[in-house]
N, C-alpha and C. Protein backbone atom coordinates (compact mmCIF):
# COMPACT_ATOMS: atom_id res chain seq x y z
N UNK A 1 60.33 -135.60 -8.33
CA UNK A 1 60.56 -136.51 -9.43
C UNK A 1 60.04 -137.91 -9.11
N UNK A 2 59.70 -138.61 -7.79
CA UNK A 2 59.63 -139.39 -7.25
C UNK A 2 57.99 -140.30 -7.57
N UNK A 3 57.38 -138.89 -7.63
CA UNK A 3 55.83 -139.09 -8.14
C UNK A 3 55.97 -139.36 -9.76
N UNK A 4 56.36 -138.89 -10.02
CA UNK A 4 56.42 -138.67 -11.60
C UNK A 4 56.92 -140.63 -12.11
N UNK A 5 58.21 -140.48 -11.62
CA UNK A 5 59.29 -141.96 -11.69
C UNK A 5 57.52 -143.25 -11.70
N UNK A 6 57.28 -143.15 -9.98
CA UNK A 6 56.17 -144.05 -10.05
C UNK A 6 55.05 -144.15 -11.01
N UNK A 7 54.14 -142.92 -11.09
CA UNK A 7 53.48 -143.33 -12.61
C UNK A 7 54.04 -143.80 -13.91
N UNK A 8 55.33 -143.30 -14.46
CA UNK A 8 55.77 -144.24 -15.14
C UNK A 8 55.81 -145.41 -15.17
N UNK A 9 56.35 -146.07 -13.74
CA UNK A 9 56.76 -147.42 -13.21
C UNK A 9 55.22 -148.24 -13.53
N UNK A 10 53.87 -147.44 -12.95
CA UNK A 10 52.82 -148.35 -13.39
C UNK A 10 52.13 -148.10 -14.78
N UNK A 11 52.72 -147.26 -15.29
CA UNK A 11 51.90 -147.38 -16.94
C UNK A 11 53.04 -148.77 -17.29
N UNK A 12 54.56 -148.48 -17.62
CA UNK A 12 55.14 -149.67 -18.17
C UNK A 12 54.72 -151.30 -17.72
N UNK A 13 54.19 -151.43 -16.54
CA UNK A 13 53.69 -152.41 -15.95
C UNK A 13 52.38 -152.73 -16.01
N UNK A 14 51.76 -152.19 -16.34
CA UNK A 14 50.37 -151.96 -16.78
C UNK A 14 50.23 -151.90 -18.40
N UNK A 15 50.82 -151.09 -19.34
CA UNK A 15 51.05 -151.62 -20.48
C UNK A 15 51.35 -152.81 -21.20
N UNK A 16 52.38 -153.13 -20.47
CA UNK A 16 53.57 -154.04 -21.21
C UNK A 16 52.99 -155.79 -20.50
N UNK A 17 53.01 -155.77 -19.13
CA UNK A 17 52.63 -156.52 -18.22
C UNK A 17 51.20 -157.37 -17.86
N UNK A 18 50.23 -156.28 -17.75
CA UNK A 18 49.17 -156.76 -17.23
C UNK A 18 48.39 -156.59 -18.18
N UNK A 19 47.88 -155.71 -19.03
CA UNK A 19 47.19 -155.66 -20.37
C UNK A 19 46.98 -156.69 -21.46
N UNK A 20 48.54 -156.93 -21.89
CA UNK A 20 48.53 -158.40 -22.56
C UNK A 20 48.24 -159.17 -22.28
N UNK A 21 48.27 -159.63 -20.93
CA UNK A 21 47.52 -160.92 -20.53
C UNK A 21 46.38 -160.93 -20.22
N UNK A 22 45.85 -159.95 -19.57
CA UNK A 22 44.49 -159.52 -19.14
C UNK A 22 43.56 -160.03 -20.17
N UNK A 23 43.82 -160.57 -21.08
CA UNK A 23 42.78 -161.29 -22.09
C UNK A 23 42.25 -162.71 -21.83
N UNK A 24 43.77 -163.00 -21.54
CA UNK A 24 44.14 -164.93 -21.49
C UNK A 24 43.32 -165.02 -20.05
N UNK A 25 43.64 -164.29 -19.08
CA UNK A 25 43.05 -164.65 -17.42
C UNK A 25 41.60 -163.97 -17.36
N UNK A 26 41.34 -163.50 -17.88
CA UNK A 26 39.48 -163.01 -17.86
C UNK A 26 38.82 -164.10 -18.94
N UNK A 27 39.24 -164.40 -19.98
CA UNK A 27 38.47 -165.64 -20.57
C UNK A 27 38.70 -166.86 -19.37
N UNK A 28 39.43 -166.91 -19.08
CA UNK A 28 39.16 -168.05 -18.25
C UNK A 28 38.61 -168.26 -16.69
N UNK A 29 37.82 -166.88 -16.60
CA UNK A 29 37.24 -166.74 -15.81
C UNK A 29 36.10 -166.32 -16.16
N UNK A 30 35.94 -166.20 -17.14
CA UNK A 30 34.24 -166.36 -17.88
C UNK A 30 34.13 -164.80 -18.38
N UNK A 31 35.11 -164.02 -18.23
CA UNK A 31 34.51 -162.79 -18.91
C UNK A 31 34.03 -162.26 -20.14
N UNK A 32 33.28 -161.48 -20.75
CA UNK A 32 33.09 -161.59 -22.49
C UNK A 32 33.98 -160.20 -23.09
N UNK A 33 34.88 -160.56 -24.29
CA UNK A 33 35.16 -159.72 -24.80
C UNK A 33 35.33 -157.78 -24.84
N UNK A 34 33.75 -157.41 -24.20
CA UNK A 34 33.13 -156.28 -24.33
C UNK A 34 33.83 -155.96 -22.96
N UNK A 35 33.30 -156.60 -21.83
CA UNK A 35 34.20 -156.43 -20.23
C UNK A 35 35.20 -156.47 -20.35
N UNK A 36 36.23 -157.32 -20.90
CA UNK A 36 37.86 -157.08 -20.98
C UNK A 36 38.02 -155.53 -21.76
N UNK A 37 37.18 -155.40 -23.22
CA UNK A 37 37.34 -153.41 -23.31
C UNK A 37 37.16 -152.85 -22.42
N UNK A 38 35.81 -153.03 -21.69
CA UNK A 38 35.73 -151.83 -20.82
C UNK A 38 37.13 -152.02 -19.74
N UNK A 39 37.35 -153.11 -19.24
CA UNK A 39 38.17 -152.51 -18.26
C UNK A 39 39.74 -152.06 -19.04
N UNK A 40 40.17 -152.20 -20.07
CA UNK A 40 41.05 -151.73 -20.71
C UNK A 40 41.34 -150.25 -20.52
N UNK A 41 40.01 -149.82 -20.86
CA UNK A 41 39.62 -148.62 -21.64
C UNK A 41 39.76 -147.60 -20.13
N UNK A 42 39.25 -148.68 -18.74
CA UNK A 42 39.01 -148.02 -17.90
C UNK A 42 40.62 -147.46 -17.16
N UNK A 43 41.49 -149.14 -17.06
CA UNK A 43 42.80 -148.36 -16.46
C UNK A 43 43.14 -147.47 -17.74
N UNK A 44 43.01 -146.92 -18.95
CA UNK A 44 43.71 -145.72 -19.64
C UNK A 44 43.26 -144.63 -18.71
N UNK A 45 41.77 -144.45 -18.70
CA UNK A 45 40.90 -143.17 -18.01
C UNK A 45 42.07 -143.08 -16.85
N UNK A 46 41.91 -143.99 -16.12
CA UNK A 46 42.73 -143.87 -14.97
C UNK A 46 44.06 -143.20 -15.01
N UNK A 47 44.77 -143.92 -15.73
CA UNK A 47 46.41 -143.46 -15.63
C UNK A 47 46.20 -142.04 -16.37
N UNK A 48 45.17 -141.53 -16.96
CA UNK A 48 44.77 -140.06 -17.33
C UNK A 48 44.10 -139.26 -16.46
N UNK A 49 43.27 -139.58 -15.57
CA UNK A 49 42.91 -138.52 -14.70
C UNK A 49 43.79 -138.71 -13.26
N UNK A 50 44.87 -140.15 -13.35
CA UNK A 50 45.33 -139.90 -11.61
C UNK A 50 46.97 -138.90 -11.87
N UNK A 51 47.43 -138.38 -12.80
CA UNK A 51 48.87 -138.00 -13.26
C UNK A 51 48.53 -136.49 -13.13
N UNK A 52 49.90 -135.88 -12.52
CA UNK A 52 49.68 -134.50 -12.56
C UNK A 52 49.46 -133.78 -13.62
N UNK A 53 49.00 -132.32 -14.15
CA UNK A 53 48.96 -131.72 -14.89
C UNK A 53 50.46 -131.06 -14.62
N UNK A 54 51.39 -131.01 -15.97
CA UNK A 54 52.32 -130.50 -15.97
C UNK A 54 52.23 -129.14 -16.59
N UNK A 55 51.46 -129.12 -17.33
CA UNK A 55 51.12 -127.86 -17.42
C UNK A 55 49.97 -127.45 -18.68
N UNK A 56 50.01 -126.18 -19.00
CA UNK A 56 48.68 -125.64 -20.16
C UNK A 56 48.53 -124.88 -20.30
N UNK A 57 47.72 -124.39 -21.80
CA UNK A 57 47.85 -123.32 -22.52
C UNK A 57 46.56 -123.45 -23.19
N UNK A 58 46.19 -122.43 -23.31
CA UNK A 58 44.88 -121.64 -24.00
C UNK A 58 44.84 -122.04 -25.60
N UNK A 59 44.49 -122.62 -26.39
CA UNK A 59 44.30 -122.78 -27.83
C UNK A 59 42.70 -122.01 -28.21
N UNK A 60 42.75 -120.89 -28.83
CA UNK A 60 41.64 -120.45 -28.98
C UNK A 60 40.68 -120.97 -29.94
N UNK A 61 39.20 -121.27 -29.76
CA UNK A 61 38.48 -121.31 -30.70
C UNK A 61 38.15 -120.35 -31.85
N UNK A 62 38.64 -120.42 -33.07
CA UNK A 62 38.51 -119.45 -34.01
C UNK A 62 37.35 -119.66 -34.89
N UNK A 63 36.78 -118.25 -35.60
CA UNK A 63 35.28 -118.26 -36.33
C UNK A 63 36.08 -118.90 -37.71
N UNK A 64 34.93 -119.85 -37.94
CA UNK A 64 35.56 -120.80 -38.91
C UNK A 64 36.18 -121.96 -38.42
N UNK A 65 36.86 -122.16 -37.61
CA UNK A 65 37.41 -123.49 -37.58
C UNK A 65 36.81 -124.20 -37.98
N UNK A 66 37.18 -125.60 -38.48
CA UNK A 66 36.84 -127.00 -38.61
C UNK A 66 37.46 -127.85 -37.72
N UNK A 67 36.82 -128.83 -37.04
CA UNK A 67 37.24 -129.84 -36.35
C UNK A 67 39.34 -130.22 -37.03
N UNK A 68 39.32 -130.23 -38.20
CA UNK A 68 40.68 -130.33 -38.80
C UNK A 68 41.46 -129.40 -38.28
N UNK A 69 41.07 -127.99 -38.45
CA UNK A 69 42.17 -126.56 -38.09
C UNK A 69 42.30 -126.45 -36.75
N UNK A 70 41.17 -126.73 -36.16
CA UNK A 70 41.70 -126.91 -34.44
C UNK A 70 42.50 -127.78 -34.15
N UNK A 71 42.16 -128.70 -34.16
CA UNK A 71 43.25 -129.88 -34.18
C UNK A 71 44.68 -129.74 -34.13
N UNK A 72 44.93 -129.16 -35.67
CA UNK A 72 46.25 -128.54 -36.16
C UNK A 72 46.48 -127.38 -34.66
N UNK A 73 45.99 -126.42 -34.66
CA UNK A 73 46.18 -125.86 -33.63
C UNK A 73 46.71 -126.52 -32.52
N UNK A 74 45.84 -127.42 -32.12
CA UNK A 74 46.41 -128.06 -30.26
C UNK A 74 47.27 -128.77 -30.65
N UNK A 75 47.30 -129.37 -31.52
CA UNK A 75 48.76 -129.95 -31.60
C UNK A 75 49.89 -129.18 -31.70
N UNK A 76 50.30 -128.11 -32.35
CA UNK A 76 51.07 -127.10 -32.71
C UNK A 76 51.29 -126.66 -30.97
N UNK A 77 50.45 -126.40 -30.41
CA UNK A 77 50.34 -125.89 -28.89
C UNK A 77 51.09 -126.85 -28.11
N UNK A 78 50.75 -128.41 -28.63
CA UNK A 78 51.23 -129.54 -27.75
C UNK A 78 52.64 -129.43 -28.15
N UNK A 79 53.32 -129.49 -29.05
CA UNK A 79 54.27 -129.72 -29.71
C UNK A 79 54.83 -129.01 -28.92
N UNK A 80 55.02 -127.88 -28.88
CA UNK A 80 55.53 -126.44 -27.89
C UNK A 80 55.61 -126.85 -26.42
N UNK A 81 54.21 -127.16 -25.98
CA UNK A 81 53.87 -127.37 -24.45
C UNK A 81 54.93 -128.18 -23.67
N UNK A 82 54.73 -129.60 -24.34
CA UNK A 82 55.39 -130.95 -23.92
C UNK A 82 56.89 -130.67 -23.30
N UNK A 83 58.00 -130.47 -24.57
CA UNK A 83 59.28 -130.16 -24.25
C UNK A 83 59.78 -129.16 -23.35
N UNK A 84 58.27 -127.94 -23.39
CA UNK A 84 58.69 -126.84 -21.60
C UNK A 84 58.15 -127.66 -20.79
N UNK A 85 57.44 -128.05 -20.74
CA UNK A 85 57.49 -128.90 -19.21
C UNK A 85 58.33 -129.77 -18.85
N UNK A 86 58.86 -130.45 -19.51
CA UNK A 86 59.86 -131.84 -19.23
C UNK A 86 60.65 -130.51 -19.21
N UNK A 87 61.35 -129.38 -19.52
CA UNK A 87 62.78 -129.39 -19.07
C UNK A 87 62.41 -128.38 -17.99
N UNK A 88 61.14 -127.29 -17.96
CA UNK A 88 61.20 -127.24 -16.73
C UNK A 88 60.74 -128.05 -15.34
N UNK A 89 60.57 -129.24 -15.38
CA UNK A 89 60.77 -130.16 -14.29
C UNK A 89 62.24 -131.05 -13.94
N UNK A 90 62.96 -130.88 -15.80
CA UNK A 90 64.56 -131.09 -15.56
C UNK A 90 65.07 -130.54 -14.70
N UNK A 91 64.89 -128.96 -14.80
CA UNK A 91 65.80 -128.04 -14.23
C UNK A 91 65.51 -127.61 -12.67
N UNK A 92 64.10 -128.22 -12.30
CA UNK A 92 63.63 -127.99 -11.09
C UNK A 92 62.77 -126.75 -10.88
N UNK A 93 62.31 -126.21 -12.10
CA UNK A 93 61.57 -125.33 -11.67
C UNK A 93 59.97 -125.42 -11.63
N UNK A 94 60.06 -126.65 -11.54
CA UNK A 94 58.92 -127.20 -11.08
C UNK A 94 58.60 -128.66 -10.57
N UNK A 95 58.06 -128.59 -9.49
CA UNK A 95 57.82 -129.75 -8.68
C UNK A 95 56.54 -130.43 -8.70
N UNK A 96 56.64 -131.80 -8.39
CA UNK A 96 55.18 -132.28 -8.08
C UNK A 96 55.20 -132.65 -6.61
N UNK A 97 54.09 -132.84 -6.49
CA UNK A 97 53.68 -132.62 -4.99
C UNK A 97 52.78 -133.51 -4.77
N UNK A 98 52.40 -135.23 -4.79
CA UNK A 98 51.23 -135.68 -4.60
C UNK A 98 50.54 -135.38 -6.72
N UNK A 99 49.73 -134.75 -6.50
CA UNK A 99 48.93 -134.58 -7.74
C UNK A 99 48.81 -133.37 -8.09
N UNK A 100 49.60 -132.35 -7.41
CA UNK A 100 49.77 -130.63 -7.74
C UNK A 100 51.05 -130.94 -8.40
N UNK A 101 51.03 -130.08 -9.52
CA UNK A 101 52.35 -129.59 -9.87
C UNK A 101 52.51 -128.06 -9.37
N UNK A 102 53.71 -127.92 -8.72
CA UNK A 102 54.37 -126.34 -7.94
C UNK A 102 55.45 -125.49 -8.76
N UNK A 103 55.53 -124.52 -8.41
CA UNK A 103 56.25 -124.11 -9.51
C UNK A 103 57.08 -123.06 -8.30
N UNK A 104 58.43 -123.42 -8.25
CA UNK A 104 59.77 -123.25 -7.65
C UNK A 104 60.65 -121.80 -7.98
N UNK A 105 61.00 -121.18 -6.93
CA UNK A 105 61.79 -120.05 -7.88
C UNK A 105 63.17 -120.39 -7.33
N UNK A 106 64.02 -120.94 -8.69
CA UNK A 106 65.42 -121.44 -8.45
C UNK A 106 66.44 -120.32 -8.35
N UNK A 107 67.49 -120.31 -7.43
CA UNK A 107 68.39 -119.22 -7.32
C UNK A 107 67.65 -118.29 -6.40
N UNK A 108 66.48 -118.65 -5.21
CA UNK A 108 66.10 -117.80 -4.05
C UNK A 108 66.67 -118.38 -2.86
C-alpha cells in the first residue's frame, strides 16, 4: 500500500502545488507559454507511465465499430475494472511491489 499512498502523495502535490504556480515561476524566468505546456503535459505522461498497472482486460475490436461504440465499450470495461482492483488491493489480494502489481493467495 506504501507505493501506492506515495504516488498519490506526488500527484496531490504536483497537481494542486506545483502546477499552479509553475506558470508564475517559468515566466519569470523567461520561459514561453508553449514550454510551460510541454512540461505540463510532460509530468501527466509521467505520473502515467511511472504507476503500477492494477490491472486489465481485453475490450474487443468489433466489425463495425465506430470510434463512438468502442469507446462506450472501454468505458463499460473501465467502469467494471476500476472498483475490482481497488477492493482487490483493499482486501490484500493484491500487492504492489516497486512497479509490479502481485497477486497474493489470502487464507494460504
Amino acid at each position: 500500500m506504501l507505493p501506492i499512498f506515495l504516488i498519490v502523495v506526488v500527484d496531490v502535490l504536483g497537481f494542486t502545488i506545483i502546477l499552479p504556480l509553475l506558470p508564475f515561476y517559468s515566466e519569470r524566468l523567461g520561459a514561453s507559454p508553449t514550454l510551460v505546456g510541454e512540461i505540463v503535459a510532460i509530468f501527466a505522461v509521467f505520473q502515467l507511465i511511472s504507476g503500477p498497472i492494477l490491472g486489465q482486460q481485453m475490450v474487443p475490436v468489433l466489425e463495425g465499430d465506430t470510434p463512438a461504440t468502442l469507446h462506450a465499450r472501454i468505458q463499460e470495461a473501465e467502469r467494471a475494472l476500476y472498483p475490482a482492483a481497488i477492493a482487490a488491493l483493499a482486501r490484500g489480494e493484491v500487492t504492489v511491489q516497486g512497479r509490479q502489481t502481485v497477486g497474493t493467495k489470502k487464507g494460504s
